[in-house]
C-alpha atoms as a PDB file:
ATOM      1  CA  UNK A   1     134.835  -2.136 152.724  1.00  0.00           C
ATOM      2  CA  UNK A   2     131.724  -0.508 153.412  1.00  0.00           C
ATOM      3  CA  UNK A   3     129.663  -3.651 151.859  1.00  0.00           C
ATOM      4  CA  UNK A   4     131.335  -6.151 154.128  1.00  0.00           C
ATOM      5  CA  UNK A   5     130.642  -3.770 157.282  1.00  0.00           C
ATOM      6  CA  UNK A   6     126.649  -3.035 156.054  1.00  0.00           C
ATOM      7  CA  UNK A   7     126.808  -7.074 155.355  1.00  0.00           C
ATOM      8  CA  UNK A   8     128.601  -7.728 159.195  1.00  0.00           C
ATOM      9  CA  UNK A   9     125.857  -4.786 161.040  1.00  0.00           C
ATOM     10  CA  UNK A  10     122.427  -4.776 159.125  1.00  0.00           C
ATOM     11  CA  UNK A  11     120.694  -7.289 161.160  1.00  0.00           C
ATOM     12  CA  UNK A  12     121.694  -5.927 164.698  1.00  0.00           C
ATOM     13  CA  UNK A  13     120.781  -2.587 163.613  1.00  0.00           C
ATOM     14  CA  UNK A  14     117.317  -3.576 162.041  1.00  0.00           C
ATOM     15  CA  UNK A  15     115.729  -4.718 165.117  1.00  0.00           C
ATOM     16  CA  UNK A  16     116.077  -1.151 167.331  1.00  0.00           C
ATOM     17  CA  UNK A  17     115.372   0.766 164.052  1.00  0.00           C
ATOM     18  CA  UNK A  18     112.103  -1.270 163.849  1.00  0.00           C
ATOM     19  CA  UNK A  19     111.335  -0.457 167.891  1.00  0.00           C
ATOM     20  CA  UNK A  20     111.852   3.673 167.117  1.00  0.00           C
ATOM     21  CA  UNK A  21     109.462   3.386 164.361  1.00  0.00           C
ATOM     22  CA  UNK A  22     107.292   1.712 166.124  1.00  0.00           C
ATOM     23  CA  UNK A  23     107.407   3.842 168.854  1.00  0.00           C
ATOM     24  CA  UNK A  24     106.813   7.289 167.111  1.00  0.00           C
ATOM     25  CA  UNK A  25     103.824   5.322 165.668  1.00  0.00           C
ATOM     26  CA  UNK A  26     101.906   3.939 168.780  1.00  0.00           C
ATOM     27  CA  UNK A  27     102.498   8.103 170.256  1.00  0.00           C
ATOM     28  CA  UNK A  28     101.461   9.720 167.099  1.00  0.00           C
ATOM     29  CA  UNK A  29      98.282   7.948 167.160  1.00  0.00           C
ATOM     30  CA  UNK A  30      97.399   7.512 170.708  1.00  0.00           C
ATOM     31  CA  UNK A  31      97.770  11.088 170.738  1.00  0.00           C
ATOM     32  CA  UNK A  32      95.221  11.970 167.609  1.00  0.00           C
ATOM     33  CA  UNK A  33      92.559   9.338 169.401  1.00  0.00           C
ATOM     34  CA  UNK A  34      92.829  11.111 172.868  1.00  0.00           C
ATOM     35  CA  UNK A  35      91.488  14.826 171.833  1.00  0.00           C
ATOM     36  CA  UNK A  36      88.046  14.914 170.510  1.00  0.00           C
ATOM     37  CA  UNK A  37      87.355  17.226 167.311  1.00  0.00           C
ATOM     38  CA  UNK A  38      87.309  20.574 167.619  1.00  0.00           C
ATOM     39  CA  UNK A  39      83.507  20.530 166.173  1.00  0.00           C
ATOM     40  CA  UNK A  40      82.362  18.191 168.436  1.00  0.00           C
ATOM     41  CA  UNK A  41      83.425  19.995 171.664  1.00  0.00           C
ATOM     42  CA  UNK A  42      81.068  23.162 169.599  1.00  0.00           C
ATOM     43  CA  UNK A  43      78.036  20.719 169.398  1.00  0.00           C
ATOM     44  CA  UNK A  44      78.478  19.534 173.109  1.00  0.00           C
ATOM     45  CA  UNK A  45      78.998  23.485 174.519  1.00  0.00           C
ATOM     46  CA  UNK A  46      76.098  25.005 172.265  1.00  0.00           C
ATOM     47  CA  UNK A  47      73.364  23.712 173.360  1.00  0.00           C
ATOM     48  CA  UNK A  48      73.622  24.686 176.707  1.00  0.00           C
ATOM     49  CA  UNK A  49      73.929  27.918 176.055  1.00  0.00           C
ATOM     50  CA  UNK A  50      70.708  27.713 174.241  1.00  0.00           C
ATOM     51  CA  UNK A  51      68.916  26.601 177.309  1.00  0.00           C
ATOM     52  CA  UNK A  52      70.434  29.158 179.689  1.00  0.00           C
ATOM     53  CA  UNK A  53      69.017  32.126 177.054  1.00  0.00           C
ATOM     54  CA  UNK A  54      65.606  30.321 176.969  1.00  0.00           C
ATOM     55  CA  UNK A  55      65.852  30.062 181.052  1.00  0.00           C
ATOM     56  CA  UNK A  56      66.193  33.686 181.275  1.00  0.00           C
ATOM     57  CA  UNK A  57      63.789  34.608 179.304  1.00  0.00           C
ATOM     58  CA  UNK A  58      60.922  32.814 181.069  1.00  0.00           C
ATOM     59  CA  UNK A  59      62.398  33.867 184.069  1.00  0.00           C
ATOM     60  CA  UNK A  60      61.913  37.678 182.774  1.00  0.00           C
ATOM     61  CA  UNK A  61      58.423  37.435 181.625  1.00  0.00           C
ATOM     62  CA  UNK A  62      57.248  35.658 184.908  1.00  0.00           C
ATOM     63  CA  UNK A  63      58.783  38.720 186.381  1.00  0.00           C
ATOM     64  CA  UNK A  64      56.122  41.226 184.919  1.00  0.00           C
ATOM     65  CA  UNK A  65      52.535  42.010 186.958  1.00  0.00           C
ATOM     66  CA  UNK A  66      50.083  44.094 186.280  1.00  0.00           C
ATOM     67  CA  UNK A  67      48.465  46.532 188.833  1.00  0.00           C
ATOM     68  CA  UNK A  68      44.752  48.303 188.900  1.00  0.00           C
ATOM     69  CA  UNK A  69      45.501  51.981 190.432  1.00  0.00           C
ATOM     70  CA  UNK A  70      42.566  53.396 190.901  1.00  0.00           C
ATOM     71  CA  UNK A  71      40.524  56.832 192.816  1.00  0.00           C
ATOM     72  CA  UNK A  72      42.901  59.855 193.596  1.00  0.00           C
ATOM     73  CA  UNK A  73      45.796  59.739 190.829  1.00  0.00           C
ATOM     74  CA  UNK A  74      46.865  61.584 187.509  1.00  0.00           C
ATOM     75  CA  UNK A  75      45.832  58.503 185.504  1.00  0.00           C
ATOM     76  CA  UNK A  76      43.978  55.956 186.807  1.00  0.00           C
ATOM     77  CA  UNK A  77      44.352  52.937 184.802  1.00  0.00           C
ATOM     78  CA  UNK A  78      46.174  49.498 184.459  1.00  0.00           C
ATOM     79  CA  UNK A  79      50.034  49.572 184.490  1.00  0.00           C
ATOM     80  CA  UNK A  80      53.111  46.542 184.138  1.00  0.00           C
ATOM     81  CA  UNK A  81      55.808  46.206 187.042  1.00  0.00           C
ATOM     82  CA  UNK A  82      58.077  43.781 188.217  1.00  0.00           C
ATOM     83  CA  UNK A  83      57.552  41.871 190.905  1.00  0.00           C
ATOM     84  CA  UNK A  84      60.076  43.598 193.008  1.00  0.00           C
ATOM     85  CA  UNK A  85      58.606  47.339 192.560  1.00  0.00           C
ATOM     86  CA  UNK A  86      56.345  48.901 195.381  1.00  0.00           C
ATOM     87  CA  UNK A  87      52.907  50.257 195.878  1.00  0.00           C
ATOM     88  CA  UNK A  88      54.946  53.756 195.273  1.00  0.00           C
ATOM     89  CA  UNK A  89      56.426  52.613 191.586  1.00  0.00           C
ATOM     90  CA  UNK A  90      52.918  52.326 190.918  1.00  0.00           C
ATOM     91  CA  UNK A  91      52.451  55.341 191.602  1.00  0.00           C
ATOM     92  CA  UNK A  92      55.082  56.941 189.933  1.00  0.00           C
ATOM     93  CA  UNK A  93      53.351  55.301 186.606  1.00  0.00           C
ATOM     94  CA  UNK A  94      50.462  56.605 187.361  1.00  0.00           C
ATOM     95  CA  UNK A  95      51.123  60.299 187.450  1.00  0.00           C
ATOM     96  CA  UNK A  96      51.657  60.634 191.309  1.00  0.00           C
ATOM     97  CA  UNK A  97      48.436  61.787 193.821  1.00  0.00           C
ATOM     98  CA  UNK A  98      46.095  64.612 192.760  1.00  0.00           C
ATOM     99  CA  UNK A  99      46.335  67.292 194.974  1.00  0.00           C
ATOM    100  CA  UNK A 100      42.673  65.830 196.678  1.00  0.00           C
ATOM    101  CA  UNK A 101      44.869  62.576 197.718  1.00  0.00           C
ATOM    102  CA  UNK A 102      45.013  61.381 201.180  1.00  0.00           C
ATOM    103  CA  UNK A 103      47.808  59.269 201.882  1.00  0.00           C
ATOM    104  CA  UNK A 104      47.905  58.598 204.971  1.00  0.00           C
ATOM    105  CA  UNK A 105      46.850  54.922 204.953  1.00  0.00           C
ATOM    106  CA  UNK A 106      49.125  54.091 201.898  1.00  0.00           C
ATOM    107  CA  UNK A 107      52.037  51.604 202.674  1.00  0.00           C
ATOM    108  CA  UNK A 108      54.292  52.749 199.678  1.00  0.00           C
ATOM    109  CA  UNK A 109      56.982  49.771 200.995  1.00  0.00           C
ATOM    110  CA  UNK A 110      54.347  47.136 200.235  1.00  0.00           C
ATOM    111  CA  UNK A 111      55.242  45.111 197.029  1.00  0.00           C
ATOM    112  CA  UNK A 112      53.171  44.761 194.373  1.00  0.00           C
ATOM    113  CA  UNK A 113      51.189  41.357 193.110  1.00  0.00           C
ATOM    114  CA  UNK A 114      49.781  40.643 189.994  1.00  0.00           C
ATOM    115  CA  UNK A 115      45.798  41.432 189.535  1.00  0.00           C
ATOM    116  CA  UNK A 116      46.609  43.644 192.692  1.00  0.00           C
ATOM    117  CA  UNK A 117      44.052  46.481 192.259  1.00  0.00           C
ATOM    118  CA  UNK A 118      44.983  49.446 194.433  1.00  0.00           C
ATOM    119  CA  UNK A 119      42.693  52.415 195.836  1.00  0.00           C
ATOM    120  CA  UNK A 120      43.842  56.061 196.351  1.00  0.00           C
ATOM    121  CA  UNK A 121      41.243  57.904 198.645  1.00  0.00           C
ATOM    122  CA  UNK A 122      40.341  61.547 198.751  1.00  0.00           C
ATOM    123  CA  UNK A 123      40.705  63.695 202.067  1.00  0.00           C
ATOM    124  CA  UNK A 124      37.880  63.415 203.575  1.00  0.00           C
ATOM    125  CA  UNK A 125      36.247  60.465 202.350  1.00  0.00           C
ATOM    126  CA  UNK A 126      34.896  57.996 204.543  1.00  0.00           C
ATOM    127  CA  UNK A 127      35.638  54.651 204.031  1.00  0.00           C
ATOM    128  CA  UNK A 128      33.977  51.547 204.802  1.00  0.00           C
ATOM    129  CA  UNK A 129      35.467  49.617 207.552  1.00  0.00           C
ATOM    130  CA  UNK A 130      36.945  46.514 205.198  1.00  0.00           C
ATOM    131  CA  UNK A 131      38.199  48.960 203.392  1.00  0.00           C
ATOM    132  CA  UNK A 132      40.974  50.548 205.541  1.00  0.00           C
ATOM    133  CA  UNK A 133      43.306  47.667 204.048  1.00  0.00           C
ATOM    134  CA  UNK A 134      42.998  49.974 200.298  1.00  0.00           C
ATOM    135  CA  UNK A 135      45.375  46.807 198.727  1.00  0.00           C
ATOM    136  CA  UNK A 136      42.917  44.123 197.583  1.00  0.00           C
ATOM    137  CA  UNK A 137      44.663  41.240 196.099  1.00  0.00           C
ATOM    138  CA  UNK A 138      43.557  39.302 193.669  1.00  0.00           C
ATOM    139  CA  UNK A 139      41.855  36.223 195.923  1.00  0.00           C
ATOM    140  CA  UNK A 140      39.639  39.330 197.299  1.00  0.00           C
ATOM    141  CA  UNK A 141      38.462  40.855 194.048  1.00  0.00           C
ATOM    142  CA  UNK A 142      34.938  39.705 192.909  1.00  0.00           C
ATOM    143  CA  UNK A 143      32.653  41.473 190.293  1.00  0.00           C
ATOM    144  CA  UNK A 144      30.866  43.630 192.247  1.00  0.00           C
ATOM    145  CA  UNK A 145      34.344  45.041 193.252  1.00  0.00           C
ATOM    146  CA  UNK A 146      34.792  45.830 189.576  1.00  0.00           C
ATOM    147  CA  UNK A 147      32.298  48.604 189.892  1.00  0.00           C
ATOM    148  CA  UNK A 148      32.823  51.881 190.592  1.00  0.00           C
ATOM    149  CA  UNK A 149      31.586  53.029 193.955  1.00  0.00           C
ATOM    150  CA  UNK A 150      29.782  56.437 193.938  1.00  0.00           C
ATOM    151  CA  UNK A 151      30.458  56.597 197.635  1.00  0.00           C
ATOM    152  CA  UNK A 152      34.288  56.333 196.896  1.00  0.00           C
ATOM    153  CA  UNK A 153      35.247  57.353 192.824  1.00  0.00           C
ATOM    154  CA  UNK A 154      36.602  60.700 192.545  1.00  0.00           C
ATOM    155  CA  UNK A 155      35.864  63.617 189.853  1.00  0.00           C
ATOM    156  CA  UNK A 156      37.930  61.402 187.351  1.00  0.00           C
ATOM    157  CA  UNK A 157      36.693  57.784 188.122  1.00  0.00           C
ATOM    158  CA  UNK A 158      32.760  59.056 187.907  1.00  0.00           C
ATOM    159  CA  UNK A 159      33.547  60.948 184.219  1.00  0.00           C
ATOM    160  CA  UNK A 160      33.995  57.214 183.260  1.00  0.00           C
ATOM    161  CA  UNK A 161      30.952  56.488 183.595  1.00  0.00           C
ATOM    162  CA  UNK A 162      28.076  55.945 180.483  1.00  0.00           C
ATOM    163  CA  UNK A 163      26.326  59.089 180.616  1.00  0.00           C
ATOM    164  CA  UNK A 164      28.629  60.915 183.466  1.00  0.00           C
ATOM    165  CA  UNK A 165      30.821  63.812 182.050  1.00  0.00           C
ATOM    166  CA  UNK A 166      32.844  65.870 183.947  1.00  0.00           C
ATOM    167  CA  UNK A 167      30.087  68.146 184.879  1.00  0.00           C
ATOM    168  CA  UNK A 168      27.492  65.374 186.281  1.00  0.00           C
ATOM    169  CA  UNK A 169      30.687  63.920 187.956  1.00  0.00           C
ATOM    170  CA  UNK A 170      31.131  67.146 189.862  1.00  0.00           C
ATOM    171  CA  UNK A 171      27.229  67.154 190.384  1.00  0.00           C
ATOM    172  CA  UNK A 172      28.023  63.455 192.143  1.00  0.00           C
ATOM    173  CA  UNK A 173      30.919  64.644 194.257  1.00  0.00           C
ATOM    174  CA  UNK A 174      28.605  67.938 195.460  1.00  0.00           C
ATOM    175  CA  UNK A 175      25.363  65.773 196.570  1.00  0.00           C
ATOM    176  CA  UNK A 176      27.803  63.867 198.527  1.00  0.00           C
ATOM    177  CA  UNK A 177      29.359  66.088 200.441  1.00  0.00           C
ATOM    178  CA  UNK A 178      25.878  67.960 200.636  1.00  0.00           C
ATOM    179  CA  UNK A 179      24.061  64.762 201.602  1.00  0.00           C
ATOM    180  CA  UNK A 180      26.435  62.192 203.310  1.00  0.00           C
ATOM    181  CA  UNK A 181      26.737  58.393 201.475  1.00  0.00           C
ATOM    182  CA  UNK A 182      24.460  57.194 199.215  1.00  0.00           C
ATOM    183  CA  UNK A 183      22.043  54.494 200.673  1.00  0.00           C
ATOM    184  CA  UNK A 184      21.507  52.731 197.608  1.00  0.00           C
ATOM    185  CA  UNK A 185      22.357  53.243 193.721  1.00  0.00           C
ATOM    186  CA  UNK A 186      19.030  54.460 193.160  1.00  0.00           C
ATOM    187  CA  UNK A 187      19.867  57.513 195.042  1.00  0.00           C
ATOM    188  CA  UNK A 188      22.048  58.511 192.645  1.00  0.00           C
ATOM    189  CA  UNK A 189      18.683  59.622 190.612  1.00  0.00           C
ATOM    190  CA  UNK A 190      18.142  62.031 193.469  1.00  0.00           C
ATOM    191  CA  UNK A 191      21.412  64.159 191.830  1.00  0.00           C
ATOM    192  CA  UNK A 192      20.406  67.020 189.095  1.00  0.00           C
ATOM    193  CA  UNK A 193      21.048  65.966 185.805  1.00  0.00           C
ATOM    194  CA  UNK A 194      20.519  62.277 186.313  1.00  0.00           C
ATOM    195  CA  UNK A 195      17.546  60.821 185.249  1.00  0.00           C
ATOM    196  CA  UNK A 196      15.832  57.801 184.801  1.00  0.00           C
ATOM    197  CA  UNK A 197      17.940  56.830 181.281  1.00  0.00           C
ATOM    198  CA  UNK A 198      20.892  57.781 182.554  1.00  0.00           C
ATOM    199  CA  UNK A 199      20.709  55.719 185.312  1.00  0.00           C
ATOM    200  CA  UNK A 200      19.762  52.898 183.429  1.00  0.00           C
ATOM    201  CA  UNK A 201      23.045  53.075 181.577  1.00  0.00           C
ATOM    202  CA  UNK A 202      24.994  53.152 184.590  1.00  0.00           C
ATOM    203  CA  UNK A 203      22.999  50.932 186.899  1.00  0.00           C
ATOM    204  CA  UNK A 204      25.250  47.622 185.956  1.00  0.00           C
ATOM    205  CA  UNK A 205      28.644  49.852 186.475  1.00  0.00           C
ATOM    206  CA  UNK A 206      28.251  51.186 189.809  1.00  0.00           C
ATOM    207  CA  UNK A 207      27.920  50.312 193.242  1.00  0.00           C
ATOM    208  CA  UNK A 208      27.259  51.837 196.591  1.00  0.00           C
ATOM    209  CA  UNK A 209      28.716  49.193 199.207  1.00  0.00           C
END
């Protein structure tokens, strides 16, 4: 009985069975084709983080300057900032004012640029009359404004020099305030313990302007 029923149903049951099959087929695959690897969505991803790292770091090390503090400070010298820091972060690095400082023309707020070289005065001092600015940037910096100015330099600048310990320094610092301004760097000859040789090592270091 079941023979002659299988016999009397087979072929109007084979073409729907054929149709499901198919069916699970065509979604099985479509659905394996539509989402990429999980590996390849890694390569795509990766390398932009890669170039976001490398971004930032050029981004940091444009960031850094470097500042010339110079005249009435713990320690004179050259120090790194960021572009955002102020004349008073450089400062700070530098030990803060002596107790000779005179401040009063300093604009801490101003922010600092790279090559900036930056001039602390002493009170008292008299400065020359393009100098009331004390900031000079680099477009304004020349050789001659390399050398130390014996009309300017304090106790601690001068000991720098070849041949200038902190005694002939103080020597410096006493003919000025004894004598007003040097006229000229031969002057300088004209202060006891400086002599013709010791000039000579200095000569190309100094200036009085």
């Amino acid at each position: 009985m079941l023979q002659s029923l299988w016999q009397k149903y087979k072929k109007s049951m084979l073409f729907p069975s054929i149709l499901v099959v198919s069916g699970l087929c065509y979604f099985y695959f479509s659905s394996s084709d539509s989402s990429p690897p999980q590996e390849e969505l890694f390569e795509t991803i990766q390398p932009k983080k890669e170039i976001n790292t490398i971004e930032s770091a050029e981004e940091a090390v444009i960031q850094q300057v470097f500042v010339d503090i110079k005249g009435a400070v713990v320690y004179p010298g050259v120090y790194e900032l960021q572009q955002d820091q102020r004349i008073k972060d450089a400062v700070q690095l530098a030990g803060g004012y002596t107790e000779h400082a005179d401040t009063q023309l300093i604009n801490h707020a101003q922010k600092v640029q790279d090559e900036m070289v930056i001039y602390i005065p002493i009170k008292g001092e008299l400065l020359d009359e393009g100098s009331t600015n004390l900031f000079m940037m680099p477009s304004e910096s020349s050789q001659q404004e390399q050398k130390i100015n014996i009309n300017k330099a304090d106790i601690e600048t001068l000991s720098t020099l070849p041949g200038i310990g902190p005694s002939k320094a103080q020597s410096i610092l006493t003919y000025r305030e004894e004598n007003g301004h040097f006229q000229t760097i031969d002057d300088l000859k004209n202060v006891s313990g400086i002599g013709d040789k010791t000039f000579e090592k200095l000569k190309d270091a100094i200036t009085a302007n």
